[in-house]
Protein backbone atom coordinates (compact mmCIF):
# COMPACT_ATOMS: atom_id res chain seq x y z
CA UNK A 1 21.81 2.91 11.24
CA UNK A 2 21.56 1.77 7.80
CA UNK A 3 21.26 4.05 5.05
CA UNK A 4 17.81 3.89 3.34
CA UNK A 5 18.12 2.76 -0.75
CA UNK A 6 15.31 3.71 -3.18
CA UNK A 7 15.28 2.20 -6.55
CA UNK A 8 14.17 4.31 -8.57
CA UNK A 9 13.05 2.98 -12.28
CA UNK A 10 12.14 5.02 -15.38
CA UNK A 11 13.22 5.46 -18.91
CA UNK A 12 14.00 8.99 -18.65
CA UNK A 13 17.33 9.26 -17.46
CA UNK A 14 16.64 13.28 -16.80
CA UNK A 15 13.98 12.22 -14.85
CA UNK A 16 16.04 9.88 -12.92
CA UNK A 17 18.68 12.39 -12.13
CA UNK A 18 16.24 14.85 -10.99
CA UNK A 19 15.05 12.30 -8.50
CA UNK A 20 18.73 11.06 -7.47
CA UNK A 21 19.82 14.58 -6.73
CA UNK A 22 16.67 15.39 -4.53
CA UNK A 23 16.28 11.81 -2.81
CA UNK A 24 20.23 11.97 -1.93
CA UNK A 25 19.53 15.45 -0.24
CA UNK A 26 17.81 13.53 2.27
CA UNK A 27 20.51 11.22 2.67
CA UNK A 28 19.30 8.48 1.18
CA UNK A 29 21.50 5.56 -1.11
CA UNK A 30 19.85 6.21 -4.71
CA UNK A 31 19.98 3.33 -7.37
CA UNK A 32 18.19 3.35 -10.74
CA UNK A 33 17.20 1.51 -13.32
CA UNK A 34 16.16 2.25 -17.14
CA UNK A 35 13.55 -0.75 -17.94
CA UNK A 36 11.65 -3.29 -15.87
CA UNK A 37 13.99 -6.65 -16.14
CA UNK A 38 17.17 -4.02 -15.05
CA UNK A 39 14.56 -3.21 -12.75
CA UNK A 40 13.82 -6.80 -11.23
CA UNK A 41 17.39 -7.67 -11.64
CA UNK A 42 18.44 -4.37 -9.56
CA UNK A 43 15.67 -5.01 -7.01
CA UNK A 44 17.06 -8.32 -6.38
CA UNK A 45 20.38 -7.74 -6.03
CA UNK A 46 20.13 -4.39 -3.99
CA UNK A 47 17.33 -5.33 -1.81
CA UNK A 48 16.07 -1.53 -2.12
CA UNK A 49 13.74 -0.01 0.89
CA UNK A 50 11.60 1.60 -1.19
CA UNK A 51 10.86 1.50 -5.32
CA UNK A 52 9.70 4.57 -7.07
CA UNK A 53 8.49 2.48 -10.10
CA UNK A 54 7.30 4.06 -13.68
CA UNK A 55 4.56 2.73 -15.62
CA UNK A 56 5.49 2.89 -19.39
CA UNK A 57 8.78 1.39 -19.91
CA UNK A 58 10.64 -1.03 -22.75
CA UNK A 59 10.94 -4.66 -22.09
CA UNK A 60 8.25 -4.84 -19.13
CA UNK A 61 6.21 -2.41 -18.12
CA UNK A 62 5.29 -1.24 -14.50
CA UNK A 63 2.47 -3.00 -13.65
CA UNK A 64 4.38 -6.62 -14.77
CA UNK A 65 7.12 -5.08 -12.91
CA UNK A 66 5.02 -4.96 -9.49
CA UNK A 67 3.29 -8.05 -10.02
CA UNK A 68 6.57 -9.63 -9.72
CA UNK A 69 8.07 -7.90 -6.76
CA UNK A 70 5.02 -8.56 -4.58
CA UNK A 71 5.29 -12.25 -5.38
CA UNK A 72 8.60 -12.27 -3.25
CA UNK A 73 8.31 -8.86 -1.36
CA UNK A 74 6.13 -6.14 0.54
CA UNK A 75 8.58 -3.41 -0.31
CA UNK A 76 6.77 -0.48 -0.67
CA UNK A 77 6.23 0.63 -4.24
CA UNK A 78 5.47 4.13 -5.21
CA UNK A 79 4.10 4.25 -8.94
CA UNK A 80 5.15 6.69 -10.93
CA UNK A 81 3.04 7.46 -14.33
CA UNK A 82 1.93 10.18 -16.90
CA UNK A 83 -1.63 8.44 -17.20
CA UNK A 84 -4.10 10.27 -14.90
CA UNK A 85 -7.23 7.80 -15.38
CA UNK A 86 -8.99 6.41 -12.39
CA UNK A 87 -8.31 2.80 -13.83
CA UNK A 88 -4.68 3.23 -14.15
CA UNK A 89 -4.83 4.72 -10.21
CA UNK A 90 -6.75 1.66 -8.81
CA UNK A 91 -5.29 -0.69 -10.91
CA UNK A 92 -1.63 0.16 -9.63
CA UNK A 93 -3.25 0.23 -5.90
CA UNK A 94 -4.54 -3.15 -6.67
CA UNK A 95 -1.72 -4.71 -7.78
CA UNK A 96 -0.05 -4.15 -4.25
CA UNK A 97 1.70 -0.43 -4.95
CA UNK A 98 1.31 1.88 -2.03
CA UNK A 99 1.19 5.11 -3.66
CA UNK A 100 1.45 6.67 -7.19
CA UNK A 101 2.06 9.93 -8.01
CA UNK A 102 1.80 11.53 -12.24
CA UNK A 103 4.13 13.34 -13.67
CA UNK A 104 4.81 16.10 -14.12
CA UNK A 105 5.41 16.25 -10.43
CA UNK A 106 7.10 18.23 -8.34
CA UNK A 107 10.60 16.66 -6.76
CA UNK A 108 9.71 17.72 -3.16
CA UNK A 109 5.98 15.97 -3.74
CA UNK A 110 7.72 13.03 -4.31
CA UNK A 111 10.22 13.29 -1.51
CA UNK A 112 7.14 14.01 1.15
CA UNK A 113 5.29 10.85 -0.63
CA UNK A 114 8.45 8.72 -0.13
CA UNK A 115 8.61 9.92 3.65
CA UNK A 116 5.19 9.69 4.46
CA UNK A 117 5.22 5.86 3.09
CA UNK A 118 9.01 5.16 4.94
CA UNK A 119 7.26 6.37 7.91
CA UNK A 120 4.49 3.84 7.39
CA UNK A 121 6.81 1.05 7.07
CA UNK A 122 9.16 1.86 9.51
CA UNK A 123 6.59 2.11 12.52
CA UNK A 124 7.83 5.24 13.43
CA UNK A 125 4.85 5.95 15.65
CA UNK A 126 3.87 4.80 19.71
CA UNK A 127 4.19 1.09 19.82
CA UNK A 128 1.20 -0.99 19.91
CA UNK A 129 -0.23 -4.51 19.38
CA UNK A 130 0.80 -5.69 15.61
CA UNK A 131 -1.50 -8.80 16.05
CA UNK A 132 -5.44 -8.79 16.08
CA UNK A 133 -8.13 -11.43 16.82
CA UNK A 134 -11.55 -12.61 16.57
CA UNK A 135 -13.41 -15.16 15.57
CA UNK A 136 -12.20 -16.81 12.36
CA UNK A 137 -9.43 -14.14 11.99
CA UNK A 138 -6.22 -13.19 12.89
CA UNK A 139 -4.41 -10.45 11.74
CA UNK A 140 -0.46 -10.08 12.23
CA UNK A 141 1.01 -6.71 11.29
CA UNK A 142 4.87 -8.19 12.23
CA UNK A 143 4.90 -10.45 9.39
CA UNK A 144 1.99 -9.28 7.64
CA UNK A 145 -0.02 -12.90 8.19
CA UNK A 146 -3.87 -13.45 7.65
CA UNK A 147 -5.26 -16.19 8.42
CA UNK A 148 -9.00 -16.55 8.03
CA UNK A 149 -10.69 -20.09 9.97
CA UNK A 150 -6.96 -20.72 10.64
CA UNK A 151 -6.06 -20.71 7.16
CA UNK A 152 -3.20 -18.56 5.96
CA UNK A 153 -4.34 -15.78 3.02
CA UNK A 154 -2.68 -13.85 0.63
CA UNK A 155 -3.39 -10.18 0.76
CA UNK A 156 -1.31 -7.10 -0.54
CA UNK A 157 -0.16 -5.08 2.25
CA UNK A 158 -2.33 -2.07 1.81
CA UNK A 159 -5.90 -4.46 2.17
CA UNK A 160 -4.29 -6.03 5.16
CA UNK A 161 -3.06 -2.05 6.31
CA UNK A 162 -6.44 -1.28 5.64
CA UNK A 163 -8.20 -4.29 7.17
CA UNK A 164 -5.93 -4.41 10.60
CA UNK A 165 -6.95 -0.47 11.46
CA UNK A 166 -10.45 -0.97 11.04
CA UNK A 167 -10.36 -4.32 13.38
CA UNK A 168 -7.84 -2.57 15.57
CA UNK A 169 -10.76 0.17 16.15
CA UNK A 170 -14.34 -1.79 16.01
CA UNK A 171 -17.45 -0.51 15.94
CA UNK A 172 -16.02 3.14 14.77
CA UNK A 173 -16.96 4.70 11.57
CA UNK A 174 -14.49 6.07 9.28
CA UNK A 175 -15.03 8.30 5.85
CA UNK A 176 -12.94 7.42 3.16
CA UNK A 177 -10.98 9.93 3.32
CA UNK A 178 -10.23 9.52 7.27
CA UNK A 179 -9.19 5.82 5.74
CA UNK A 180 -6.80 7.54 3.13
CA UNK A 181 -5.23 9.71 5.23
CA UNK A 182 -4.49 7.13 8.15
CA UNK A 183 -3.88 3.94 6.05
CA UNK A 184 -2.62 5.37 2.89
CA UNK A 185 -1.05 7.78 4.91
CA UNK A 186 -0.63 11.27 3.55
CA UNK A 187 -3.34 13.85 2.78
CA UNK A 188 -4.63 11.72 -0.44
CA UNK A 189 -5.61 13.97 -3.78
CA UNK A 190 -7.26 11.16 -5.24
CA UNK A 191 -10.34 8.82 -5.79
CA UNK A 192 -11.96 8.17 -2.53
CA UNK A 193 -13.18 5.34 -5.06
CA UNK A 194 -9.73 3.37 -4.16
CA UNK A 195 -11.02 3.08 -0.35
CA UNK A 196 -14.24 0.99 -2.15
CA UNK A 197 -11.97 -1.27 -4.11
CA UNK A 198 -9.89 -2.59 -1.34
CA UNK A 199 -13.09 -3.11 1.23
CA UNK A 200 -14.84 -5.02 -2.20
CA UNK A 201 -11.87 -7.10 -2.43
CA UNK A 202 -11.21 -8.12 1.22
CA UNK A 203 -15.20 -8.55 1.61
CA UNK A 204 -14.46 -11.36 -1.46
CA UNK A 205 -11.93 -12.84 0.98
CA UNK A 206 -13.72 -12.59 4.54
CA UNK A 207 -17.20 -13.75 2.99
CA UNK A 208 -18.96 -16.40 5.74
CA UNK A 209 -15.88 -16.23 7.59
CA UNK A 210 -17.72 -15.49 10.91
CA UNK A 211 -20.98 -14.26 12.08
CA UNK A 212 -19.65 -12.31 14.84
CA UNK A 213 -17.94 -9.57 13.33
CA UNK A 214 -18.47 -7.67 9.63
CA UNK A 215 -16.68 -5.75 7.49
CA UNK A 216 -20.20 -3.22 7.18
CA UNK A 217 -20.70 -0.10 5.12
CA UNK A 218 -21.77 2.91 7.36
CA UNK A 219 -23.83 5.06 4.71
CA UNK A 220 -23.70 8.41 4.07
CA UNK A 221 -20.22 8.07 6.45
CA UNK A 222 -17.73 5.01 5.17
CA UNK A 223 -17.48 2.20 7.23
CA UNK A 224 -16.39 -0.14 9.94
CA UNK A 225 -15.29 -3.21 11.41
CA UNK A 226 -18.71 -4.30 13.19
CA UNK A 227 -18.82 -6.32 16.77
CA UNK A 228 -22.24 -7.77 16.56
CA UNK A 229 -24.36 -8.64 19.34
CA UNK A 230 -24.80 -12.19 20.13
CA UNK A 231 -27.63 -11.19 22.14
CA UNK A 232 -29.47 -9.43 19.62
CA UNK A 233 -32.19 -10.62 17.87
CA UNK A 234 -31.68 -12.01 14.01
């Protein structure tokens, strides 16, 4: 089996070290980088599994940095910043990174993040059906496709994670923090806020799609991937 690589990119080089000598505990093929173009330059040349990817750095910063990777890649990201704001959170989350964690931080919080997300990726539960249909949609977790009235859709990975377990379980009710823990994947200390940003942004992209299925809020709960009743009344 191959050896998993995480790139790991921050201007701190103790910082850096920290990280290699914890992340190569676990076996794991550590490279780093000390800005974001050695950062895109090191991602594409070492095709890394995994990025742990800091925010403020010289000559681009981490969110330019992760714009760029997810125009060629659905590696996961992990962002890695001293800012603590909501913005900063959702904006990371919304530019296609799966995780972020502020420093300080504790080495072995990062190494369970890092798992939690490999785990994710990997598939390393029971298999099941990677493709979902209905009307207007389909859904395919192999190659993470959407395509929407046959029409293929870009959509970062975590609102097409997020997205493919609600239509995977219809007419169920989930509380945002049900949806962080199972999509996002770990026991989330965050803004249940970032579950209402990705359902407002695929609701932009699944608008009149169909009439036979919706994306609803459940309130006072969360919310669900509806079924309606073609034999109901409108």
């Amino acid at each position: 089996m191959a050896t998993t690589k995480i790139l790991v990119v921050d201007d701190d080089n103790n910082i850096c070290e920290l990280l290699r000598l914890y992340l190569e505990k676990e076996n794991w093929e550590v490279v780093i980088a000390h800005d974001g173009l050695a950062a895109l330059n090191t991602f594409s040349k070492e095709k890394p599994d995994l990025v742990v990817l800091d925010v403020m750095m010289p000559e681009m910063d981490g969110w330019q940095v992760c714009r760029n990777i997810r125009k060629e890649s659905t590696c996961p990201i992990i962002m890695l910043t001293a800012k603590g704001e909501v913005f900063d959170r959702i904006l990371g989350l919304e530019l296609g990174a799966d995780d972020y964690v502020i420093k300080p931080f504790e080495a072995n919080e990062m190494v369970a993040r890092i798992k939690a997300v490999l785990r994710r990726v990997n598939g390393n539960e029971p298999k099941k059906s990677k493709i979902v249909e209905y009307d207007n949609l389909y859904i395919n977790m192999e190659n993470y496709e959407l395509r929407l009235k046959g029409k293929l859709v870009d959509a970062p990975p975590k609102e097409m994670e997020l997205l493919f377990h609600l239509a995977s379980n219809p007419n169920r009710a989930y509380t945002r923090d049900q949806l962080l823990d199972e999509v996002w994947g770990f026991e989330y200390s965050g803004e249940s806020r970032t579950v209402d940003v990705h359902v407002k942004r695929l609701r932009e992209k699944l608008e009149n799609v169909s009439k036979e299925w919706e994306l609803k809020t459940v309130w006072g709960i969360g919310y669900k991937f509806e079924i309606k009743d073609k034999d109901a009344n409108v």
